[in-house]
Structures are given as structure tokens and as C-alpha cells.
C-alpha atoms as a PDB file:
ATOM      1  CA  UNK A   1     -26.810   1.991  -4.977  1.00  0.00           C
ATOM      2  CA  UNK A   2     -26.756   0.256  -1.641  1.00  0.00           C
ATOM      3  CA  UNK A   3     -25.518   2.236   1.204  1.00  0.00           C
ATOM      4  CA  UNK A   4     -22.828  -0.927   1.376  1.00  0.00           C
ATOM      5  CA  UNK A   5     -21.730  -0.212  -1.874  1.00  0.00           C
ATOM      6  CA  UNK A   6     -18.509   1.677  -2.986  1.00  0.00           C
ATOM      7  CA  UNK A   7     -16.963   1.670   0.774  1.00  0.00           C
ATOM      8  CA  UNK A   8     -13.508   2.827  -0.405  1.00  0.00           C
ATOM      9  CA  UNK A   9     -15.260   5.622  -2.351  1.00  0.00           C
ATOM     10  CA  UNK A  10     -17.349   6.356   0.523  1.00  0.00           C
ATOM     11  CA  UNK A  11     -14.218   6.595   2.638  1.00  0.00           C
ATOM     12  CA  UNK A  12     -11.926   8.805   0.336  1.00  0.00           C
ATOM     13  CA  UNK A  13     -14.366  11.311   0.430  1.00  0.00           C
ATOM     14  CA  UNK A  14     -15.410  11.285   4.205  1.00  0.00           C
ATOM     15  CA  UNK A  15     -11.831  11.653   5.829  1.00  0.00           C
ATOM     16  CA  UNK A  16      -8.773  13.695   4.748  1.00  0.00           C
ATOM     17  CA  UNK A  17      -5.121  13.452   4.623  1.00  0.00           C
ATOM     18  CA  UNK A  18      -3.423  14.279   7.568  1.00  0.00           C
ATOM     19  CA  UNK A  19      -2.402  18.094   6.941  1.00  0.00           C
ATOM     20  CA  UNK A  20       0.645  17.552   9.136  1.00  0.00           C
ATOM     21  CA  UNK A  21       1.855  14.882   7.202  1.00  0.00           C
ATOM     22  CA  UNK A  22       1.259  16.529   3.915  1.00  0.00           C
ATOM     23  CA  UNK A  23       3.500  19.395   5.312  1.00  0.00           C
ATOM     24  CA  UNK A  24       6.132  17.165   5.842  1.00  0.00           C
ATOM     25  CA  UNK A  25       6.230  15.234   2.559  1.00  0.00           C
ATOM     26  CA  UNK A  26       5.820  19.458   0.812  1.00  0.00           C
ATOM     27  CA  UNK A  27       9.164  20.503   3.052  1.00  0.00           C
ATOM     28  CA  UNK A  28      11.237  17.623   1.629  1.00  0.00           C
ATOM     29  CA  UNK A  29      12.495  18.367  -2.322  1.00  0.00           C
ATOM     30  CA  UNK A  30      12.725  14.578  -3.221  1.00  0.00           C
ATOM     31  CA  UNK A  31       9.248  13.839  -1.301  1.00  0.00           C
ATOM     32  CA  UNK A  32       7.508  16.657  -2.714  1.00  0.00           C
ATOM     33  CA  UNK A  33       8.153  15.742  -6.284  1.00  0.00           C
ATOM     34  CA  UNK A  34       5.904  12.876  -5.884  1.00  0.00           C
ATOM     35  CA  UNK A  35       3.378  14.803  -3.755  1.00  0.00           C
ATOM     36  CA  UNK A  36       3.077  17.716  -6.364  1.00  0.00           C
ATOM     37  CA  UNK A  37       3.153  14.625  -9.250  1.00  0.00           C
ATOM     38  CA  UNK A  38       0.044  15.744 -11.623  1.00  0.00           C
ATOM     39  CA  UNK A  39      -0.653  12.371 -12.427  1.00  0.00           C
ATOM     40  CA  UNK A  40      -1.720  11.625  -8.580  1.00  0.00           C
ATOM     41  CA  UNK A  41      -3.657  12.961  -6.448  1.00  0.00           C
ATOM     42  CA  UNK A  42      -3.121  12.096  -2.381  1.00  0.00           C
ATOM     43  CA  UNK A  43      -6.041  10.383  -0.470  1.00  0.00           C
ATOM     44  CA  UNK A  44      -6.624   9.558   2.865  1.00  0.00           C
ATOM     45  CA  UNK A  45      -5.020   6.088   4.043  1.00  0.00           C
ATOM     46  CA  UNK A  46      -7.625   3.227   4.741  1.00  0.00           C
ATOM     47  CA  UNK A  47      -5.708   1.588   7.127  1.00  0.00           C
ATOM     48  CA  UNK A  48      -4.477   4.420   9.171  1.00  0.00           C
ATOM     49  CA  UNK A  49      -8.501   5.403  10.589  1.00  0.00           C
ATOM     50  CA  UNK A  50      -9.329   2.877  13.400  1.00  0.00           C
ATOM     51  CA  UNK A  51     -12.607   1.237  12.838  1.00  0.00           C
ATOM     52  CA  UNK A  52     -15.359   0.272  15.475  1.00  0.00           C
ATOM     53  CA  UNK A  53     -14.690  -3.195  15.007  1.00  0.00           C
ATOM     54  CA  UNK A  54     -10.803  -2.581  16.022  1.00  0.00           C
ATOM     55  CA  UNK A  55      -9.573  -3.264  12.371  1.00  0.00           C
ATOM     56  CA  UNK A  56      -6.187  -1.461  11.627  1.00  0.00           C
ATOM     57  CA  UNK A  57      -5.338  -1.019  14.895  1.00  0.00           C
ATOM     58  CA  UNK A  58      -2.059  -1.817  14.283  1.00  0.00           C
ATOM     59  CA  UNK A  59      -1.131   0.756  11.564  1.00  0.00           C
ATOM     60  CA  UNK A  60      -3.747   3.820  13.206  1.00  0.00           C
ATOM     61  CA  UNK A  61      -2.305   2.955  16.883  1.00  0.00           C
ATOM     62  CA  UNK A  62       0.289   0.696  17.515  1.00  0.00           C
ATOM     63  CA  UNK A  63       3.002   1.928  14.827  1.00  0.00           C
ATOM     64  CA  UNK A  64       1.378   5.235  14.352  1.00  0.00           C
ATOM     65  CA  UNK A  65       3.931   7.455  16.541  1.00  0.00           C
ATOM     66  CA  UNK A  66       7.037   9.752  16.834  1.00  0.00           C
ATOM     67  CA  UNK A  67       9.376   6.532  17.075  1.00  0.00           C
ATOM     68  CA  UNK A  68       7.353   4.249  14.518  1.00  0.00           C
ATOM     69  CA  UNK A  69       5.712   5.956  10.814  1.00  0.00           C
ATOM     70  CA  UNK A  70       4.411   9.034  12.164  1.00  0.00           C
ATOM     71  CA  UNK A  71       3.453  10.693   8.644  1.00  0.00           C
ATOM     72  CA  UNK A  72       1.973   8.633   5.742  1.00  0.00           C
ATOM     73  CA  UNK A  73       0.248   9.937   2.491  1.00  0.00           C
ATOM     74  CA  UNK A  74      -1.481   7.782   0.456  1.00  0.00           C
ATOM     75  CA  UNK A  75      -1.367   8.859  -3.541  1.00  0.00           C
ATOM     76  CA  UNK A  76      -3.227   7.255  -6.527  1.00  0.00           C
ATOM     77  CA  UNK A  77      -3.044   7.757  -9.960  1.00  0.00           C
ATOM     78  CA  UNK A  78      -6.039  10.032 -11.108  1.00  0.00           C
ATOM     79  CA  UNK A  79      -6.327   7.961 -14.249  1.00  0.00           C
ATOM     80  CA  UNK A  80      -6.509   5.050 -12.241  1.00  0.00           C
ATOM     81  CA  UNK A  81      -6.252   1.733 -14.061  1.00  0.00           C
ATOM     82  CA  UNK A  82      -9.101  -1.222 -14.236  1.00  0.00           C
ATOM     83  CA  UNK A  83      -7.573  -3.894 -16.019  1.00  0.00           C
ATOM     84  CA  UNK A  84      -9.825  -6.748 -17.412  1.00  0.00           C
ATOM     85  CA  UNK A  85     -10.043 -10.051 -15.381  1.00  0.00           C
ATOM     86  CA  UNK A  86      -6.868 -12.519 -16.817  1.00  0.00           C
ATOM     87  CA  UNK A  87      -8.170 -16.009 -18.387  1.00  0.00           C
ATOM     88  CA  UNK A  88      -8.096 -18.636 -15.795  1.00  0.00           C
ATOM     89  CA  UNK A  89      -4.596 -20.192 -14.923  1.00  0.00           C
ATOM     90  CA  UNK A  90      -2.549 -17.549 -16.259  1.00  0.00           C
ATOM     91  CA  UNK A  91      -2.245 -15.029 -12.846  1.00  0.00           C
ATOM     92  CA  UNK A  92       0.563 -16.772 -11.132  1.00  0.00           C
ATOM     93  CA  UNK A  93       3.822 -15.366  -8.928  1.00  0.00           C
ATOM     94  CA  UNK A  94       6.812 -14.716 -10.649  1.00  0.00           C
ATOM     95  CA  UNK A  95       8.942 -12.937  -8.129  1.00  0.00           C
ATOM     96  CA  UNK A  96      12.726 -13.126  -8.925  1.00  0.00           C
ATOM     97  CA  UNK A  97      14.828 -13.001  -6.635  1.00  0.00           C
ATOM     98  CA  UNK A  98      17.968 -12.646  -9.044  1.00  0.00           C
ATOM     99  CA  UNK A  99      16.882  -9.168 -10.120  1.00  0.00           C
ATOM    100  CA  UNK A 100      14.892  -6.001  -9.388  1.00  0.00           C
ATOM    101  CA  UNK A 101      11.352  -6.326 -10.671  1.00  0.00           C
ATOM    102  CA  UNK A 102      10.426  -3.723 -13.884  1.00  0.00           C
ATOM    103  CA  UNK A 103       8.339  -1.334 -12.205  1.00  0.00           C
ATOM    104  CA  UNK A 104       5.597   0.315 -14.581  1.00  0.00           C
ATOM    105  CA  UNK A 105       6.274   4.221 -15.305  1.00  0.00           C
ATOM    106  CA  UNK A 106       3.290   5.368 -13.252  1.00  0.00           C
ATOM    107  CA  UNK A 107       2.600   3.021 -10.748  1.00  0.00           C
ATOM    108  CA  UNK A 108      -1.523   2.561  -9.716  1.00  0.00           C
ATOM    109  CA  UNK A 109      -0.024   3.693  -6.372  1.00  0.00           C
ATOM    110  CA  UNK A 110       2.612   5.400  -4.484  1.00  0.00           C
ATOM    111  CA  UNK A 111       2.733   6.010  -0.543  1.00  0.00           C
ATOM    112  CA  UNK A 112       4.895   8.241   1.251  1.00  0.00           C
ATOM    113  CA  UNK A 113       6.354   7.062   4.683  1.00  0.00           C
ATOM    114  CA  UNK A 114       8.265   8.654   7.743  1.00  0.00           C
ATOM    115  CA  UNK A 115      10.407   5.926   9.577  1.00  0.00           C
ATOM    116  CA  UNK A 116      11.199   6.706  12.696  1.00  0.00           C
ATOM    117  CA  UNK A 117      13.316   4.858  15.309  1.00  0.00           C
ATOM    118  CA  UNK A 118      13.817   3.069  17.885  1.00  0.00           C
ATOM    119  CA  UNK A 119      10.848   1.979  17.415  1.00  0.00           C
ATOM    120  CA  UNK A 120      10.563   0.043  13.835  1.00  0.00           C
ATOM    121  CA  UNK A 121      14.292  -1.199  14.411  1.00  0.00           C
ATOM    122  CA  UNK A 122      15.461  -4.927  14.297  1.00  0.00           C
ATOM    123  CA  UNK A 123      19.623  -3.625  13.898  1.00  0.00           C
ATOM    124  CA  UNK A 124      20.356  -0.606  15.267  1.00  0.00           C
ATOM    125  CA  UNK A 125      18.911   2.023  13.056  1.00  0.00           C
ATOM    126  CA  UNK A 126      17.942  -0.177  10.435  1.00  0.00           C
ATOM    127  CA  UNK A 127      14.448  -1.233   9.809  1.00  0.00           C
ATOM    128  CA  UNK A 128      13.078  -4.868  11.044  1.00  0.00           C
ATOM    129  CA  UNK A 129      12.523  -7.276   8.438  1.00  0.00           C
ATOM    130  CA  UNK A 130       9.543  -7.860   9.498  1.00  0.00           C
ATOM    131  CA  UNK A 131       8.414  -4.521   9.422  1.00  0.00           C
ATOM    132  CA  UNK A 132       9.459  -3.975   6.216  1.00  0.00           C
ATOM    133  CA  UNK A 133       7.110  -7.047   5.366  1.00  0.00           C
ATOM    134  CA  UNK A 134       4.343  -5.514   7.091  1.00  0.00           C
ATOM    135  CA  UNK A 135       4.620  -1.962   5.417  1.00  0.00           C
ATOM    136  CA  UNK A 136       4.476  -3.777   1.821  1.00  0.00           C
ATOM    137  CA  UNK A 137       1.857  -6.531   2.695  1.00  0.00           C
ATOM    138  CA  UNK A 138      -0.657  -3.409   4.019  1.00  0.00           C
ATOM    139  CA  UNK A 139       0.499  -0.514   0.920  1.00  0.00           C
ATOM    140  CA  UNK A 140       0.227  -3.753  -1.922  1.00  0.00           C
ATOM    141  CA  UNK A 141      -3.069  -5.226  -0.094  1.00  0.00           C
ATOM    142  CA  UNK A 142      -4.429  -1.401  -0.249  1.00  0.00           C
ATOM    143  CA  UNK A 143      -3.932  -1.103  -3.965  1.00  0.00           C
ATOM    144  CA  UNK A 144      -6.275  -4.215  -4.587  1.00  0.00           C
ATOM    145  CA  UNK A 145      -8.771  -2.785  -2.082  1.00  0.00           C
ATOM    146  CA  UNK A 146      -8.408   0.640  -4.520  1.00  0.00           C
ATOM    147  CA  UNK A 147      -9.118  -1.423  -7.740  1.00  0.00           C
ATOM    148  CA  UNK A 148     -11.806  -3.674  -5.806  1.00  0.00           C
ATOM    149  CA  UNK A 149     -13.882  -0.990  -4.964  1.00  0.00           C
ATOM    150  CA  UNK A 150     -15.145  -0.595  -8.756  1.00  0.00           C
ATOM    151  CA  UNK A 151     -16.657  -4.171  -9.163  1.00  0.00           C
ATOM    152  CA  UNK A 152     -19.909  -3.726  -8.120  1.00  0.00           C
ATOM    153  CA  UNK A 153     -20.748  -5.150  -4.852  1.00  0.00           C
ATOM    154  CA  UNK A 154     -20.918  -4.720  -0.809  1.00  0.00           C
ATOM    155  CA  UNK A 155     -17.253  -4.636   0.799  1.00  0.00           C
ATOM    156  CA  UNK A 156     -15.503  -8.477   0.713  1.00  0.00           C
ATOM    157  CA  UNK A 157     -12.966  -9.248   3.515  1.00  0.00           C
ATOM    158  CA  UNK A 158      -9.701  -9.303   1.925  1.00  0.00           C
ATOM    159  CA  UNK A 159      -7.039 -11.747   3.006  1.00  0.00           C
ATOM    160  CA  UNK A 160      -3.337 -12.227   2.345  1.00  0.00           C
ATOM    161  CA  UNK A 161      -2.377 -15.826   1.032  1.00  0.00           C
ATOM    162  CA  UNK A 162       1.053 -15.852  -0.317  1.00  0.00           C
ATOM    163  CA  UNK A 163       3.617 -12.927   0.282  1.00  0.00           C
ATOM    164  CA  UNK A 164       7.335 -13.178  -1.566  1.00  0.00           C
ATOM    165  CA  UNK A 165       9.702 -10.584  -0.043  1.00  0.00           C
ATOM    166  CA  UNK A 166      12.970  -9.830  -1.154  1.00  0.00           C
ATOM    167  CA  UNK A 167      15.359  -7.666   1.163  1.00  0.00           C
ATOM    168  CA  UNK A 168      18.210  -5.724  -1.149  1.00  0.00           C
ATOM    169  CA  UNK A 169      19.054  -3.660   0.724  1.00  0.00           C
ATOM    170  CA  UNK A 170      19.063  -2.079   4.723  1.00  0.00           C
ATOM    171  CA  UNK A 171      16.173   0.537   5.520  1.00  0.00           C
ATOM    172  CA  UNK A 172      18.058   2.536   7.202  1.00  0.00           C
ATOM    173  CA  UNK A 173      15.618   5.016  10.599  1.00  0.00           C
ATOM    174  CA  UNK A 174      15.275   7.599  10.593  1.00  0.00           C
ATOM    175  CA  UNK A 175      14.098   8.101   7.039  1.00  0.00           C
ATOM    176  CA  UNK A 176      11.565   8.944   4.368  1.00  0.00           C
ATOM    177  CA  UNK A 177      10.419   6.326   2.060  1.00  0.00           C
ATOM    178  CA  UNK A 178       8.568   5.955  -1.353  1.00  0.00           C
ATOM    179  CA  UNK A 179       6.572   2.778  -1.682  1.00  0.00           C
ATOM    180  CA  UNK A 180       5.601   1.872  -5.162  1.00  0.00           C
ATOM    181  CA  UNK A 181       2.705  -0.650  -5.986  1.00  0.00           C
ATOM    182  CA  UNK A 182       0.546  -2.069  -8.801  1.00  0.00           C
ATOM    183  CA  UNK A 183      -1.758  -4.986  -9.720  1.00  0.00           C
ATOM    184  CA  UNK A 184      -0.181  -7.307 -11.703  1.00  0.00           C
ATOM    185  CA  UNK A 185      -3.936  -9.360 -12.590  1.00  0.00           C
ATOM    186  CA  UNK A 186      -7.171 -10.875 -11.357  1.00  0.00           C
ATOM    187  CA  UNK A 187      -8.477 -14.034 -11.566  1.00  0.00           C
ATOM    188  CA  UNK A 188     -11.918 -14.346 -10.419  1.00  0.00           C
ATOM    189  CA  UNK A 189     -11.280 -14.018  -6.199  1.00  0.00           C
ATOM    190  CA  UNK A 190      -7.580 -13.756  -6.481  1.00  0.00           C
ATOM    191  CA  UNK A 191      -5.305 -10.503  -6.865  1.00  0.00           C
ATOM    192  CA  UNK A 192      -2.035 -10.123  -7.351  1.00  0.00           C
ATOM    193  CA  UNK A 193      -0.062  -7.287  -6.457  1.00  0.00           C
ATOM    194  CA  UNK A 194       3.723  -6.153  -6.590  1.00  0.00           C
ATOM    195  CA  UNK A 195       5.508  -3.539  -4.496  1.00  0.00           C
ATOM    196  CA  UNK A 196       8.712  -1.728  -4.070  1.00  0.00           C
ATOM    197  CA  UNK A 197      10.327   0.393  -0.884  1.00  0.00           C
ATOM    198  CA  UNK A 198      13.085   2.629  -2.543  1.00  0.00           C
ATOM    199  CA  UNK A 199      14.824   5.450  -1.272  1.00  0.00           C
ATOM    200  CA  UNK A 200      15.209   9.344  -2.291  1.00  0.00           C
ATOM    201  CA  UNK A 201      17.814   8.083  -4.562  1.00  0.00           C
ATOM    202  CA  UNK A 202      15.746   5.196  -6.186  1.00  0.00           C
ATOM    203  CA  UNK A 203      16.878   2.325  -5.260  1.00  0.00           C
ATOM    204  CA  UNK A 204      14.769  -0.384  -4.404  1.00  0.00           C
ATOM    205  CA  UNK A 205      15.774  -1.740  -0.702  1.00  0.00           C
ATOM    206  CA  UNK A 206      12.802  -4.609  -0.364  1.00  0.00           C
ATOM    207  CA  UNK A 207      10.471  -5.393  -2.941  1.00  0.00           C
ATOM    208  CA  UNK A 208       7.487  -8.439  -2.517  1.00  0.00           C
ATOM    209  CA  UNK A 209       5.090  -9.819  -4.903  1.00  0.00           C
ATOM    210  CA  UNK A 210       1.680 -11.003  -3.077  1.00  0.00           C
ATOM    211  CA  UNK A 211      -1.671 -12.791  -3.730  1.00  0.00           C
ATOM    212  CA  UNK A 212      -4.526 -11.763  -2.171  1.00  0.00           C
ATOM    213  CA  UNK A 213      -8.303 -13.932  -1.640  1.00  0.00           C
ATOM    214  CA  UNK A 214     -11.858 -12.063  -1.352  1.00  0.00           C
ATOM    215  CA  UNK A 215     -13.788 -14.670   1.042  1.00  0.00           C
ATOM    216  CA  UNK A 216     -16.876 -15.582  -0.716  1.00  0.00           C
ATOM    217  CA  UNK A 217     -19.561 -13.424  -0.160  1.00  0.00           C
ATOM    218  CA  UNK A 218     -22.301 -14.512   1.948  1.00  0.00           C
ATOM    219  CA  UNK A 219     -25.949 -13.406   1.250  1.00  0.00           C
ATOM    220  CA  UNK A 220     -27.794 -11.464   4.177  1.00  0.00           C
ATOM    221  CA  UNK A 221     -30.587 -14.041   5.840  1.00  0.00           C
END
């Protein structure tokens, strides 16, 4: 195999998770349910390692801090799913607005999140909107980088084209989130991808449904 091959693969096993943020999500009894969850096992987050090029700075630097998400764990399932490519013209958005989306009983993935203030806040205390966008656009766009990784392949840039957010509900800082996402279905270059922030309790305060585009691949000269 290439040494460009497998890059998520290649990155899960070269970095760890943050042992102060694991010890954060183990103190909490509603946190640690998930973290101690059999069916998952926790993996270092792509987008939280800075890269020489200066990709993710945002989430490694800029929001990665006492006042903004200073612990995150990253958790896939170990029986991770790789679903067949869907006949053309069937993956299409079907966000409703109306009502909660059906979540599937194990999720591919589920991320653990410390909010902390003043820094994420649009209202006082209370999450941005825009923020909360962010957080589901970069958990949702990592779960189709997960599944990605197993077509075989050098690394494709991966690029958000269509993002449907719903906000139910205030996300209320300081707090601990769970975000849940999935793939929904691929369709040659296009991925699509749901995602849920809920609360200890379970309820879902934003949810979004995205498509994601891998830019063609261009051969080496």
C-alpha cells in the first residue's frame, strides 16, 4: 500500500486521546456511560492536531481553550459500518424540520464535548448559533472522513456543500455535550451525513443533516 494510503488509519494509530480529557468525560456519570460504552472505542480527534499546512486551526487553536471546548473525545463504533454505495438519484436531504430525526441505536459515531464560556456564547451563557453549526458541520464531516478512509485510495479533500440545521433548543455554557452522527448514503463523490447535539438528559437541542463532495482526484504528473 502507498504510504498515501489509509491516512485516517495512519492517524488513529500515531496520536492519542487527550488523557486529560478522557479524565474528565470518566469523572462525569452520564459522560462516562458513553465513554465506558463496549460497542465504542475512543480515538484521537482529526481535527483537533494542527497540521503543517495550517488545516484545523480553528478547532486545535482558536476554540481549543478553558473558555471555548477544552476537552473532546472522539468515539467510534468498533463494528464500524461500510454501507454499499446507494443507486444513483436516490441519496437526497430529507431534513424535517417539524420533528426530531430517528437516530439509529448505535450511531457510527459519538463525540464528547466540554463547552465552556464566555467564549462560545452568542446570549449570555447560551451557545452561538453559529457555533453550534460549526461543532456539527466538523463531528458529521468527520464521520464521512471515518467511512472514507476504507475505499481504497490517497486522501481526497473533503468539502461541505449543503448544511440543514435545526436549533430546538438553547445550548446552554458551561456544559457537557454528546454529539451523535451517522452516514445516511453515498453516491459516487457525495456523502451524506446526519447529526444530533443532545444533552445528559437526551434531548436533542440542534440537529443538521449535510452533504459533503470529494474533489476529483488529480493524478500526480
Amino acid at each position: 500500500m502507498a504510504p498515501e494510503m489509509d491516512f485516517m488509519s495512519k492517524f488513529i494509530t500515531s496520536h492519542r486521546v487527550p488523557e486529560d480529557a478522557r479524565k474528565h468525560f470518566a469523572s462525569l456519570e452520564w459522560t462516562n456511560k458513553h465513554l465506558t460504552n463496549p460497542l465504542y472505542t475512543a480515538i484521537p480527534t482529526f481535527s483537533r492536531v494542527l497540521k503543517e499546512s495550517g488545516e484545523d486551526y480553528f478547532f486545535s487553536r482558536t476554540i481549543s481553550s478553558p473558555s471555548t471546548i477544552p476537552h473532546l473525545v472522539t468515539m467510534q463504533l468498533k463494528d464500524f459500518p461500510f454501507p454499499d454505495e446507494s443507486p444513483r438519484g436516490t441519496l437526497k436531504m430529507e431534513n424535517s424540520h417539524t420533528k426530531v430525526t430517528e437516530v439509529p441505536e448505535n450511531p457510527d459515531c459519538i463525540m464528547l464535548l466540554t463547552l465552556g464560556r464566555p467564549g462560545l456564547d452568542g446570549h449570555p451563557s447560551v451557545i452561538h448559533g453559529g457555533m453550534a453549526c460549526a461543532i456539527l458541520d466538523e463531528m458529521m464531516g468527520l464521520c464521512v472522513m471515518l467511512h472514507h478512509q476504507h475505499i481504497s485510495g490517497p486522501r481526497d479533500s473533503l468539502f461541505t456543500v449543503k448544511l440543514d440545521v435545526t436549533y430546538r433548543a438553547p445550548v446552554p455554557t458551561p456544559n457537557d455535550v454528546l454529539v451523535r452522527c451517522w452516514l445516511v448514503g453515498r453516491e459516487g463523490r457525495k456523502w451524506l451525513s446526519r447529526g444530533q447535539i443532545v444533552n445528559k438528559d437526551g434531548l436533542v437541542m440542534t440537529e443538521a443533516e449535510g452533504l459533503w463532495v470529494l474533489t476529483k482526484r488529480q493524478e500526480k504528473l
